[in-house]
Protein backbone atom coordinates (compact mmCIF):
# COMPACT_ATOMS: atom_id res chain seq x y z
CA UNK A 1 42.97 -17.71 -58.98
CA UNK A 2 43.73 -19.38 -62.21
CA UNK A 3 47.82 -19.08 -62.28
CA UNK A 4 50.83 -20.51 -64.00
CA UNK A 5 53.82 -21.81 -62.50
CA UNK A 6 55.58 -18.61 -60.37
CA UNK A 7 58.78 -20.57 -60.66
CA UNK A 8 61.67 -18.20 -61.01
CA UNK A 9 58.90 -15.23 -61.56
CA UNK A 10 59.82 -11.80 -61.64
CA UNK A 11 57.67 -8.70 -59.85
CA UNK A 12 54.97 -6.63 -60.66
CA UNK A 13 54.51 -3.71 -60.80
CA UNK A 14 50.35 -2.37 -60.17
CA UNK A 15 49.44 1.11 -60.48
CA UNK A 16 45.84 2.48 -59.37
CA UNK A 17 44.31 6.19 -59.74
CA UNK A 18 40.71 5.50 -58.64
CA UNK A 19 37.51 7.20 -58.79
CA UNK A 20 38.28 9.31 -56.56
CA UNK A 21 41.09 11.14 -57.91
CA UNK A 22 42.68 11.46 -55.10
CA UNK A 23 46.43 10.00 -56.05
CA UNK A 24 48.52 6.98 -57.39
CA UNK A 25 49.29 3.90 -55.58
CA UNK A 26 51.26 1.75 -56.87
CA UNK A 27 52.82 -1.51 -55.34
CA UNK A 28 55.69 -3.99 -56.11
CA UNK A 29 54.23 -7.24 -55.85
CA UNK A 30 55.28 -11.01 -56.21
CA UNK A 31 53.09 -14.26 -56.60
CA UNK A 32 53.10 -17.40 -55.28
CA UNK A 33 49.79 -19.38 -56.05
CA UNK A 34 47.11 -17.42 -54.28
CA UNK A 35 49.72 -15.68 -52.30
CA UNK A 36 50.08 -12.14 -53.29
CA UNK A 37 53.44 -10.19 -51.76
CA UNK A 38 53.56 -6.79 -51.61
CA UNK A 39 57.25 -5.70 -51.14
CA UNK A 40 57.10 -1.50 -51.75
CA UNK A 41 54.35 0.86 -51.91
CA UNK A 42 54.28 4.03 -53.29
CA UNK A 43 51.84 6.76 -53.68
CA UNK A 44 51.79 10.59 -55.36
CA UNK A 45 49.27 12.72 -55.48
CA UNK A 46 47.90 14.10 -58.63
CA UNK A 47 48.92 17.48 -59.85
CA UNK A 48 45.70 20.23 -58.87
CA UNK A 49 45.95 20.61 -62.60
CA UNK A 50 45.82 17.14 -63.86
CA UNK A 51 42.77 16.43 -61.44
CA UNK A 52 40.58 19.04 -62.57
CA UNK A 53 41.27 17.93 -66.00
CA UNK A 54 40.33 14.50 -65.43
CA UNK A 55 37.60 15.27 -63.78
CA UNK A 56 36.32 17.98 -66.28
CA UNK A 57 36.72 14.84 -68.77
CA UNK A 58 34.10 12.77 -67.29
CA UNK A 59 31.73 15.08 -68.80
CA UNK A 60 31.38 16.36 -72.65
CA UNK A 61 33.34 19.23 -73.09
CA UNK A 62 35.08 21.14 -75.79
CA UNK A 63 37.92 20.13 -77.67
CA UNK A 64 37.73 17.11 -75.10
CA UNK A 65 39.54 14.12 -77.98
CA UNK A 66 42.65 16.82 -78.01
CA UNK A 67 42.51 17.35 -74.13
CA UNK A 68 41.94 13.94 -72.81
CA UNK A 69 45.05 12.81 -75.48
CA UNK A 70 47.30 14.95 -73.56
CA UNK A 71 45.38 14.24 -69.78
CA UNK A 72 46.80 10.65 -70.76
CA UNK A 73 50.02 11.58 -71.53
CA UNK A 74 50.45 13.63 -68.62
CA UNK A 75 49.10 10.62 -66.85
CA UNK A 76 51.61 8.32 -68.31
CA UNK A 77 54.36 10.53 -67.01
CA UNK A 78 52.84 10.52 -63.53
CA UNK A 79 52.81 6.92 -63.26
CA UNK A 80 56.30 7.14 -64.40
CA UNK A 81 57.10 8.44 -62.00
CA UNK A 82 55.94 6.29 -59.06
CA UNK A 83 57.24 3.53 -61.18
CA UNK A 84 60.94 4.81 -60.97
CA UNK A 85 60.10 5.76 -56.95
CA UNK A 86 59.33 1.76 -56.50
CA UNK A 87 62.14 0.19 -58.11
CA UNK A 88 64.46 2.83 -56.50
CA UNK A 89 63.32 1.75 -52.86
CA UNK A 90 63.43 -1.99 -54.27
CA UNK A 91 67.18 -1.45 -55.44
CA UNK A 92 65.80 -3.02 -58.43
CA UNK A 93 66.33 -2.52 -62.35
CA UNK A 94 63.78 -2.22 -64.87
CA UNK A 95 64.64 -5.76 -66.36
CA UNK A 96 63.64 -7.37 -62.50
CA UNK A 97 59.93 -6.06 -63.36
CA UNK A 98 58.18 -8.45 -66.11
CA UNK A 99 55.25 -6.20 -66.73
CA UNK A 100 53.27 -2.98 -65.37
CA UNK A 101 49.57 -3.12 -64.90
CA UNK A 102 48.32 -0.01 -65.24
CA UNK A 103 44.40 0.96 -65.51
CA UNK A 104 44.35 4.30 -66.48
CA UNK A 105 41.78 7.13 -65.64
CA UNK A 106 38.00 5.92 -66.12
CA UNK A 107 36.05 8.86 -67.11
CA UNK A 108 33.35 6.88 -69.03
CA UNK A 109 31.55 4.12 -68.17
CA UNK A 110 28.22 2.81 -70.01
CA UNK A 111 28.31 -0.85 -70.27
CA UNK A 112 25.75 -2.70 -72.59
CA UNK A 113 24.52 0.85 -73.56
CA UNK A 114 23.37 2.63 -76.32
CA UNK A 115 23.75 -0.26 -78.70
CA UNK A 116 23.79 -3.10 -76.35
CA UNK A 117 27.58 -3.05 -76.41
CA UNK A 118 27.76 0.09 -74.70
CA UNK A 119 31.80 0.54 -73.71
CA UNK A 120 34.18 1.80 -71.16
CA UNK A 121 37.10 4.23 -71.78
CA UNK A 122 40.23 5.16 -69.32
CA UNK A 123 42.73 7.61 -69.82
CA UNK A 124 46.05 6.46 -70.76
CA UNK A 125 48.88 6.31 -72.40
CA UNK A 126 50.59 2.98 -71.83
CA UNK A 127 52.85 3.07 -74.92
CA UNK A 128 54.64 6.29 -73.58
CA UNK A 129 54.78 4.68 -70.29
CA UNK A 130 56.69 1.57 -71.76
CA UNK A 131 59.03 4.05 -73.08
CA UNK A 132 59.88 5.90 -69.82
CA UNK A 133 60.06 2.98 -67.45
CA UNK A 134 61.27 0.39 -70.21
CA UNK A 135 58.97 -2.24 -68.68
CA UNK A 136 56.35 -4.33 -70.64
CA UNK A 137 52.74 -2.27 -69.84
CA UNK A 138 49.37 -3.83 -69.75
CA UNK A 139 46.27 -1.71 -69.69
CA UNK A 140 42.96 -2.57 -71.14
CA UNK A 141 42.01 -4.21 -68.71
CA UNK A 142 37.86 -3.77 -69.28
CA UNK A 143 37.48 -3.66 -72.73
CA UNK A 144 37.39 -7.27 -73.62
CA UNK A 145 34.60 -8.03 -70.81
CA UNK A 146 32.50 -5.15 -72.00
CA UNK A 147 32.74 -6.72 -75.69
CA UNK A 148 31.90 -10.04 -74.29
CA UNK A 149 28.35 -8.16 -72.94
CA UNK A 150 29.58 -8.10 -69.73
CA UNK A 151 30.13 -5.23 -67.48
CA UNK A 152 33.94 -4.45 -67.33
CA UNK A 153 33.42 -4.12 -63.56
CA UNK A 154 34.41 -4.91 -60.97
CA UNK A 155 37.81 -6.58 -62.24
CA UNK A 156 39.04 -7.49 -58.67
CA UNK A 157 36.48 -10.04 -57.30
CA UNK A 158 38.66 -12.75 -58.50
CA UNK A 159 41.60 -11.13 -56.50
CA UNK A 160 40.07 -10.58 -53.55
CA UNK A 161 38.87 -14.93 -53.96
CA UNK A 162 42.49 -15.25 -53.84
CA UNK A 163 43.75 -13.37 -51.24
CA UNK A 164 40.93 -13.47 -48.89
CA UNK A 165 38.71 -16.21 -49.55
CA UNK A 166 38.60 -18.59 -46.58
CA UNK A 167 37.28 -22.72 -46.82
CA UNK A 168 34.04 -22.97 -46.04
CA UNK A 169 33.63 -19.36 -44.95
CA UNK A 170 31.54 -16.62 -46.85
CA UNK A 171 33.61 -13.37 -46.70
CA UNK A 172 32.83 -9.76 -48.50
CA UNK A 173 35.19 -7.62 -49.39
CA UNK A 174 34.01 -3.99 -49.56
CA UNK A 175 35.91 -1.65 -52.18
CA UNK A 176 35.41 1.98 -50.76
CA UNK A 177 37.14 3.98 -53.70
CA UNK A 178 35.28 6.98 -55.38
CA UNK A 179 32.93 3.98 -56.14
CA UNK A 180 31.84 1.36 -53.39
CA UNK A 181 32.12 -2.29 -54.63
CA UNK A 182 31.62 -5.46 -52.84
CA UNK A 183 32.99 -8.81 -53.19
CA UNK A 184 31.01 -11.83 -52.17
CA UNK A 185 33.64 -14.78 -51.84
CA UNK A 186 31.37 -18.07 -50.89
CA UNK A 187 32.41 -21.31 -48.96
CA UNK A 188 32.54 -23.45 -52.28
CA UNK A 189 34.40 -20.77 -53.88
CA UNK A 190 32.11 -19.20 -55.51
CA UNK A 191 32.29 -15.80 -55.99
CA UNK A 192 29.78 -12.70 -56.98
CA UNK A 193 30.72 -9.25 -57.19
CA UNK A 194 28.88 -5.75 -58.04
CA UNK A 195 29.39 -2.18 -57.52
CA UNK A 196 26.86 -0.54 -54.28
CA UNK A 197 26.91 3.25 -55.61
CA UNK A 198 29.25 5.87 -54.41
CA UNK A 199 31.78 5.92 -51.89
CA UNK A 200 34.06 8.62 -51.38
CA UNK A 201 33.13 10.45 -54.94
CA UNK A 202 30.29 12.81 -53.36
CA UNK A 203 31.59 13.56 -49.86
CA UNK A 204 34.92 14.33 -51.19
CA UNK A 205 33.56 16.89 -53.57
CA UNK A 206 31.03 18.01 -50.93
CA UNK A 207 34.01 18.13 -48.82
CA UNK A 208 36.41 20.13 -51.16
CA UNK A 209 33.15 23.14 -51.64
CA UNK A 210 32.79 23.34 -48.38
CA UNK A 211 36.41 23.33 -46.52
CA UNK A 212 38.59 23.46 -49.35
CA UNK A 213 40.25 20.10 -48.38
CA UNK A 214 40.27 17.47 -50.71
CA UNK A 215 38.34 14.71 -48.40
CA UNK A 216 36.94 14.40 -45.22
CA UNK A 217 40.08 13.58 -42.84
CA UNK A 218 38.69 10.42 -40.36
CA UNK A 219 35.50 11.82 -40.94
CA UNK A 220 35.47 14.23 -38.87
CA UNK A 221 33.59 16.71 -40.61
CA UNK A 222 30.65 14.25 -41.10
CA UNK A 223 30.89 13.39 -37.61
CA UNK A 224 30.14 16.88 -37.05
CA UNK A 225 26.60 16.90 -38.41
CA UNK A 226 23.50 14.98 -38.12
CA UNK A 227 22.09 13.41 -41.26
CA UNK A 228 18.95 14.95 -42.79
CA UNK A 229 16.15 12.30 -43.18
CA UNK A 230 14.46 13.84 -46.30
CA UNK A 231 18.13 14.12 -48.06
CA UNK A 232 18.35 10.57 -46.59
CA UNK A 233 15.61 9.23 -48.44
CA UNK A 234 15.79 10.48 -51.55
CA UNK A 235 19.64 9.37 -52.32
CA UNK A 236 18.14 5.86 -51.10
CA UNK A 237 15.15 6.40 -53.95
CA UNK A 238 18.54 5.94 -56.73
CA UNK A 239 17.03 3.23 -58.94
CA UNK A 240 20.48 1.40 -59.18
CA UNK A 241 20.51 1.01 -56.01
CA UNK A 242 17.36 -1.33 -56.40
CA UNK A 243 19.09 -3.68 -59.64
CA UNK A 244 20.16 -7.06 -59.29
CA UNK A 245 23.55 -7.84 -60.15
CA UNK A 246 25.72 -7.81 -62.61
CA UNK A 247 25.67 -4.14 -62.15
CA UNK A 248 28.55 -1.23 -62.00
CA UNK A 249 28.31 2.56 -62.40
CA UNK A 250 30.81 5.71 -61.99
CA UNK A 251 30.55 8.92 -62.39
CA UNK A 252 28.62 9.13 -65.28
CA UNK A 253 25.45 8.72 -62.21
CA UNK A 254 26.81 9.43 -59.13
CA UNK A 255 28.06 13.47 -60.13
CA UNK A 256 27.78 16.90 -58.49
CA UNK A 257 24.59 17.49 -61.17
CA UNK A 258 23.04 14.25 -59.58
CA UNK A 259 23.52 15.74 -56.31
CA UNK A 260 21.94 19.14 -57.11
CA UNK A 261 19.09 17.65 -58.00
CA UNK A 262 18.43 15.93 -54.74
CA UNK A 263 19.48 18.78 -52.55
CA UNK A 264 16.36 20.70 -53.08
CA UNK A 265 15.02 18.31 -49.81
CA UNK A 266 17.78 20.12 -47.55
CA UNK A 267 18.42 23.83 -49.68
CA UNK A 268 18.81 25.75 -45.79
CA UNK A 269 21.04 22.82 -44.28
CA UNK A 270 23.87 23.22 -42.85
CA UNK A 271 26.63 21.63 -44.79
CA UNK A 272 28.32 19.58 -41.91
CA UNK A 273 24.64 17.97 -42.07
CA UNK A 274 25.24 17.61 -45.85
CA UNK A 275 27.94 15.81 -45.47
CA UNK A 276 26.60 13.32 -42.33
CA UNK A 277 23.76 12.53 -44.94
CA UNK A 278 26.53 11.51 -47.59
CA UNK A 279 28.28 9.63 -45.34
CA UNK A 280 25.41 7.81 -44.06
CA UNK A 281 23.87 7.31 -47.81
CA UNK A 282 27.77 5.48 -48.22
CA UNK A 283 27.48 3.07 -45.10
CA UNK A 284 23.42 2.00 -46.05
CA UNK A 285 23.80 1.27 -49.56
CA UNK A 286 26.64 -0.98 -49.02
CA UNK A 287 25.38 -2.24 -45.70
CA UNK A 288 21.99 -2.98 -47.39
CA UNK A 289 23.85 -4.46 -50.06
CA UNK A 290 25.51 -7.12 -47.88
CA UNK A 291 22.15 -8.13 -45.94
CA UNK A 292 20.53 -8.74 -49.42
CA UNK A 293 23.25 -10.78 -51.57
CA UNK A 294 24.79 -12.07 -48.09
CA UNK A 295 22.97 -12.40 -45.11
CA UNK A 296 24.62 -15.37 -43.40
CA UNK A 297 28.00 -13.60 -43.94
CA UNK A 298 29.56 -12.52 -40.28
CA UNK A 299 32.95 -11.04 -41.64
CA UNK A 300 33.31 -7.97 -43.98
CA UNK A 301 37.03 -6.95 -44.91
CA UNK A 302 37.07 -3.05 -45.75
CA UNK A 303 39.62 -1.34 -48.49
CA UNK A 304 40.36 1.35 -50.34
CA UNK A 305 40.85 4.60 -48.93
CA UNK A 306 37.58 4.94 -47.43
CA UNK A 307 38.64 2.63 -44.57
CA UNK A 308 40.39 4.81 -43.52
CA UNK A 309 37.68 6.83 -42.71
CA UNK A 310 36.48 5.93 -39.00
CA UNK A 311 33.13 7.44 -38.81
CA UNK A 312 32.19 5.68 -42.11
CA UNK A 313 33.72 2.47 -40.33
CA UNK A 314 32.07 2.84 -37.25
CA UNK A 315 28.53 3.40 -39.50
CA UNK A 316 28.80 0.25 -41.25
CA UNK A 317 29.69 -1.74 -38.04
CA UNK A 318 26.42 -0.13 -36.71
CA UNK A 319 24.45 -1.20 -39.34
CA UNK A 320 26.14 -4.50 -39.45
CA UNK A 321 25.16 -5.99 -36.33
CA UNK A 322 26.69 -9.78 -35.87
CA UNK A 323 29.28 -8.78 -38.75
CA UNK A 324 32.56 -7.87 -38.21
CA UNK A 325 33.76 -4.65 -39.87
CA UNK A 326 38.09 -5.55 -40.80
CA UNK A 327 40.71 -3.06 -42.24
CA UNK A 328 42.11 -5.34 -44.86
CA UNK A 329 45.49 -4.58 -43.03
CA UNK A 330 44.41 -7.14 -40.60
CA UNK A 331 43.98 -10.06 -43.41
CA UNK A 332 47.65 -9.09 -45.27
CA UNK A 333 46.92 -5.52 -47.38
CA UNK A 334 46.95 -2.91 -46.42
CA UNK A 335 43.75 -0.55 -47.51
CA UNK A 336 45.77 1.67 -50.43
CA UNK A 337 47.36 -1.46 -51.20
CA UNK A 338 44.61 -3.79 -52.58
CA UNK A 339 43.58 -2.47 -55.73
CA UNK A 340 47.00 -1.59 -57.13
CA UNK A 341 48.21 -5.14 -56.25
CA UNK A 342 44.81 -6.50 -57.86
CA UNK A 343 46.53 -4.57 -61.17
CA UNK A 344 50.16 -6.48 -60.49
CA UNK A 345 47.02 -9.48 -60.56
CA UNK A 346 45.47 -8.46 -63.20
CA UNK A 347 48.81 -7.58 -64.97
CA UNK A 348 50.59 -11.43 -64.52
CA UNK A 349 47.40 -13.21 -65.67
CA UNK A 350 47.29 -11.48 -69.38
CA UNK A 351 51.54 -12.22 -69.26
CA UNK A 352 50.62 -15.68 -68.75
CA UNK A 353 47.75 -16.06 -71.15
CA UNK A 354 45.48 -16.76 -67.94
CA UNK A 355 41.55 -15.81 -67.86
CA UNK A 356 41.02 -12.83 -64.79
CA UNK A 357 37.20 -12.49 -65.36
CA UNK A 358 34.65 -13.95 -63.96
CA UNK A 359 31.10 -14.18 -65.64
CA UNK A 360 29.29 -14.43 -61.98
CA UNK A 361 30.70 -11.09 -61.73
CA UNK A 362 30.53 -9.12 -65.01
CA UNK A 363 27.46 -10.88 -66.71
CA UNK A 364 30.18 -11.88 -69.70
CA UNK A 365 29.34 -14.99 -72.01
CA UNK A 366 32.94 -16.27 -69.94
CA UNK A 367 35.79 -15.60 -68.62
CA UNK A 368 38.49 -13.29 -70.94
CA UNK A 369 41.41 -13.10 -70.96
CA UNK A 370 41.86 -8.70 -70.14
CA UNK A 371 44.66 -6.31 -70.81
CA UNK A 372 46.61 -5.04 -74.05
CA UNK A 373 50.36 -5.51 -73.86
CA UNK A 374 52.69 -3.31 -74.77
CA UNK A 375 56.15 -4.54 -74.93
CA UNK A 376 58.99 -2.67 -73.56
């Protein structure tokens, strides 16, 4: 990681509401070189209201400027909120935090599309949260990449480098958010990273049809059933699947609609058997994924909240032969940690003036410098 002197530094504060919608982490972090220190978490789930908001937003809708305007405000206030929950279990005051990285909602992504720009857009509202935490927000964080031509995503690669990266040692790191990304952190130190195609995004709304709970608890459910070949084969057929990196994608592919219209090769299946098909489509893609870009590498760290999800960690170890299949927990973070201390990351580099992208990742002309600042 490209850093400045931590000398004296004050925390960070990251905050994270993924893909899959399923809450807010947020850590209190401090830096030493490539050490990253995590000393609270904190998570909140969002409100039922707030969810089905932001995920009515990834779509066109009407009224949607007005609506997502106020879904980032109401976001703001939410992240507030696990803000003033960290620096009350840290004993800390507002002036001991030196800035807030915070992402926002993504509910469009379309890099380099359109007219070869494309852009990028999350839900925020980090001047509102500078003025009810009264800590210096950055947010922004894609923006600058995408106007560079790259791909705004993944922004973590370099993080995980940092943290996990071992001399003369290829690692992955696999992402398993709503969206599965992987991290490819060579020997010399060089380091390539590209989003796989969904992770938790389709079971958990296959899930929440079906049973009414929000995700798949271990698994279980998925466990339960026996994936459908057909289904199988014709989530594998997803041309992105297929394109060389740089590469990243969302929801604006992987949806319910893009479901539908690959259920037609299981309409009278049971929907345990559904779900053992979505869970299985998860593990291969990535697994697939690693064997292609990596296929010397023999150690895969897992985060994000889908390691926490045994049968889909027990798949990928399956498929993974000769690899071994890690919760990040036992390399320093844990899982729900990661990606809201990648923001802290993220969040001290643009305070320091420091570059956080990396063209092997993103497909930029160069590294940027990411984030907006707003000042407390």
């Amino acid at each position: 990681m490209n850093s400045a002197s931590d000398s004296g530094e004050r925390c960070y504060i990251g905050l994270m509401s993924g893909t899959s919608l399923d809450g807010i982490d947020g850590v209190l972090a401090r830096f030493s070189g490539n050490d990253c220190l995590v000393t609270q978490h904190a998570s909140a789930p969002l409100a039922p209201e707030l969810r089905a908001e932001l995920l009515a937003l990834n779509h066109s809708g009407s009224d949607e400027l007005h609506r997502a305007a106020l879904a980032g405000n109401a976001l703001a206030r939410a992240y507030a909120a696990v803000v003033q929950r960290l620096l009350a279990q840290a004993g800390l005051t507002p002036d001991a935090i030196h800035a807030i990285g915070a992402h926002g909602q993504t509910v469009r992504h379309q890099p380099r599309a359109f007219d070869g720009t494309g852009y990028t857009l999350q839900l925020n509202n980090p001047a509102l949260l500078a003025e009810l935490t009264g800590i210096a927000v950055v947010a922004d964080f894609r923006s600058r990449d995408v106007a560079a031509g790259g791909q705004g995503a993944p922004l973590v690669p370099a993080f995980h480098q940092g943290v996990f990266g071992q001399a003369g040692r290829m690692v992955a790191v696999l992402n398993l958010g709503g969206i599965s990304n992987l991290s490819l952190l060579h020997p010399d130190g060089g380091v390539l990273g590209f989003d796989c195609g969904p992770a938790n995004a389709l079971m958990d709304f296959w899930c929440e049809r079906h049973t009414g709970r929000p995700y798949d608890d271990q698994g279980a459910w998925a466990r339960s059933g026996r994936p459908i070949p057909a289904l199988l084969d014709a989530l594998l057929a997803e041309p992105f699947l297929a394109l060389p990196p740089p590469k990243s994608t969302g929801r604006d592919l992987f949806n319910p609609n893009w479901l539908e219209q690959r259920l037609n090769a299981a309409r009278d299946a049971a929907a345990q058997d559904v779900q053992a098909t979505l869970a299985e489509f998860t593990a291969r893609s990535c697994a697939q994924e690693l064997r292609r870009h990596a296929p010397g590498c023999d150690l895969l760290i897992v985060c994000g909240g889908g390691a926490l999800n045994a049968h889909l960690m027990e798949r990928l170890q399956a498929l993974l032969p000769g690899v071994s299949v890690e919760d990040s927990s036992r390399h320093g973070l844990p899982p729900l940690q990661v990606e809201a201390a990648a923001f802290a990351w993220l969040a001290r580099q643009c305070m320091h003036g420091d570059t956080a992208s990396l063209a092997s990742v993103t497909g930029a002309r160069g590294a940027r410098i990411l984030g907006a600042i707003y000042p407390a």
